[in-house]
Protein backbone atom coordinates (compact mmCIF):
# COMPACT_ATOMS: atom_id res chain seq x y z
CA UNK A 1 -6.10 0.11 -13.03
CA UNK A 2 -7.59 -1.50 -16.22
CA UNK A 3 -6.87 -4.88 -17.21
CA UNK A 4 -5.28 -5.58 -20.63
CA UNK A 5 -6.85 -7.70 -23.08
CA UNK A 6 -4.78 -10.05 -24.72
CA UNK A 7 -4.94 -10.83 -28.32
CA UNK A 8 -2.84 -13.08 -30.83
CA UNK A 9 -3.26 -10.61 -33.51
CA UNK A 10 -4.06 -6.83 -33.94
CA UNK A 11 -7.67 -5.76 -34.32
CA UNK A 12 -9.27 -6.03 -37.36
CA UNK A 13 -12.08 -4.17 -39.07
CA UNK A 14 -13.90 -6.23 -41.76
CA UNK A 15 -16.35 -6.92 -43.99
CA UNK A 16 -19.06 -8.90 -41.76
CA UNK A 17 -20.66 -12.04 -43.25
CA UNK A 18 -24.30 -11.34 -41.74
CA UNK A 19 -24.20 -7.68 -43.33
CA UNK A 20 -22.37 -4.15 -42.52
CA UNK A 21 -19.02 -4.57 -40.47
CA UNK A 22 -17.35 -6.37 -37.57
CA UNK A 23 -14.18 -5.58 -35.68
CA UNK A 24 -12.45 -8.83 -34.64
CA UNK A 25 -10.48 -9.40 -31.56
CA UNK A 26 -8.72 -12.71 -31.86
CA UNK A 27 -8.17 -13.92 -28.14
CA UNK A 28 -6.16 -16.60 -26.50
CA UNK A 29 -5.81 -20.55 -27.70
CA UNK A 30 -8.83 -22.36 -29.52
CA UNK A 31 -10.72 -24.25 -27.92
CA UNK A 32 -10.08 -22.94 -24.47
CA UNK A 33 -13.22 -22.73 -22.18
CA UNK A 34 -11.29 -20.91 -19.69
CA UNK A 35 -10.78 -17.63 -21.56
CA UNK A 36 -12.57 -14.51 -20.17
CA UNK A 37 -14.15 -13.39 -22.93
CA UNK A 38 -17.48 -12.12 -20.92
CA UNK A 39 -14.36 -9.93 -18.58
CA UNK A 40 -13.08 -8.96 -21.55
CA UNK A 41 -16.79 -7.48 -22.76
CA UNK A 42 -16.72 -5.82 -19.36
CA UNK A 43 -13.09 -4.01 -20.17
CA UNK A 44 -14.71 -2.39 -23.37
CA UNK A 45 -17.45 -1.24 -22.39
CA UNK A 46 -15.68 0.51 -19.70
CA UNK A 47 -12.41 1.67 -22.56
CA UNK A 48 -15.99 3.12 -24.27
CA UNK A 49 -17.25 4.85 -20.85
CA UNK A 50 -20.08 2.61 -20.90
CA UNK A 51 -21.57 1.27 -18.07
CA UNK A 52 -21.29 -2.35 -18.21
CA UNK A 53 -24.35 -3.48 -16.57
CA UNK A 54 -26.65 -1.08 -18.50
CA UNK A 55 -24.67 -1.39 -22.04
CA UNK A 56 -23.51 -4.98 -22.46
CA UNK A 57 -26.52 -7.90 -23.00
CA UNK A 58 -25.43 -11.64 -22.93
CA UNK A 59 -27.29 -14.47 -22.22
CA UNK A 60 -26.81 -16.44 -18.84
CA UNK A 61 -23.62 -18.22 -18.76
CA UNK A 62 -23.79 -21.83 -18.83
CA UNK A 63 -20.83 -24.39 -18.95
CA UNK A 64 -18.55 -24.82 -22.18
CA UNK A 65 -20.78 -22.40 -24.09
CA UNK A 66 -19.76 -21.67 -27.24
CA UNK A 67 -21.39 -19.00 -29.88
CA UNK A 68 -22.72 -16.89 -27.89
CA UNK A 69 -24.41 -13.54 -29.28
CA UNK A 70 -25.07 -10.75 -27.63
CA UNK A 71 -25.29 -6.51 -28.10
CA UNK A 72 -23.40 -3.95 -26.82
CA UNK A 73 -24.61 -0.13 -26.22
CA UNK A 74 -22.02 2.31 -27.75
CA UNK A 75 -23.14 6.25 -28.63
CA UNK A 76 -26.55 5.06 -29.28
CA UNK A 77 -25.35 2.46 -31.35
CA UNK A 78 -26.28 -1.50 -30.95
CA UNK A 79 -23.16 -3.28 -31.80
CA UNK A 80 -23.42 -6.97 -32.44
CA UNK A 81 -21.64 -9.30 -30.12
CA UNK A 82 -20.93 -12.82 -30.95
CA UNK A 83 -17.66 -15.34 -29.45
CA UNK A 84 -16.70 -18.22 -30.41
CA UNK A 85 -14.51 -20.62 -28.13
CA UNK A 86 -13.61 -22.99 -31.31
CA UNK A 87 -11.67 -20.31 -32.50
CA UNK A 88 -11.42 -17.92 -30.08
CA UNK A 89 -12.39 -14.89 -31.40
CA UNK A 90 -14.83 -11.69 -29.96
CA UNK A 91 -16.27 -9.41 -32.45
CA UNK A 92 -18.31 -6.65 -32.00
CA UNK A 93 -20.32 -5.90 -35.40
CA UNK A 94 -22.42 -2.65 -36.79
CA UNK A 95 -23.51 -1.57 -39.98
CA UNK A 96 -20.98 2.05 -40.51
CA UNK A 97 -17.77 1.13 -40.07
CA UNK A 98 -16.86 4.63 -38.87
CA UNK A 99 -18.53 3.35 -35.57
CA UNK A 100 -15.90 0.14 -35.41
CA UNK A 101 -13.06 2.34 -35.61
CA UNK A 102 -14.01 4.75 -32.83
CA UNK A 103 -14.74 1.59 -30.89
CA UNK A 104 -10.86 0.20 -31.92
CA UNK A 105 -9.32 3.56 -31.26
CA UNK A 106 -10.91 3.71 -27.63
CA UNK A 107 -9.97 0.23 -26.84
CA UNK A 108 -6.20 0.06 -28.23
CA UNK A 109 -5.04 1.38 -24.87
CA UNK A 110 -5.83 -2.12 -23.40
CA UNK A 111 -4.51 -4.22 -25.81
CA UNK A 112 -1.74 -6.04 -25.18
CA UNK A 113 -0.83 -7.83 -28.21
CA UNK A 114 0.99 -11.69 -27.32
């Protein structure tokens, strides 16, 4: 069974600062170290049939990271992938926004919104 990702607010599709788009997920408390963000990574990939270890790149974790950027493999698409623990937020970036919505339409079935 799939695990749900929980989010404070409902996904987002907007206008991303570094060019084209970026779908936000806005995850758990600020701040928080513990949050699964790289698990949650994992869980959309798979809600996009992708296979994780093939499709998602991250660097290696290390303790208390924070900005971490990365790409994920989508429909032969690179999306962008950057967190940030200061504010707790995941998004996954792309220049056509028509690629971000397929992406939020797959993944809405696993998330829970608290």
């Amino acid at each position: 069974m799939p695990s749900m990702i929980e989010v404070r607010a409902p996904l987002e599709i907007k206008v991303d600062p570094q060019g084209g788009w970026e779908l936000a997920f806005w995850v758990l408390d600020s701040f928080n170290y513990a949050t699964p963000f790289r698990a949650m990574l994992i869980e959309i990939a798979e809600a996009l049939a992708q296979h994780p270890i093939r499709s998602v790149s991250l660097p290696d974790y290390i303790v208390d990271e924070d900005f971490v950027e990365g790409t994920l493999l989508f429909n032969g698409s690179s999306l962008r992938v950057y967190y940030e623990h200061a504010l707790s937020y995941l998004t996954l970036a792309n220049d056509d926004r028509g690629v971000l919505t397929i992406v939020a339409q797959r993944v809405q079935s696993r998330i829970a919104l608290i």
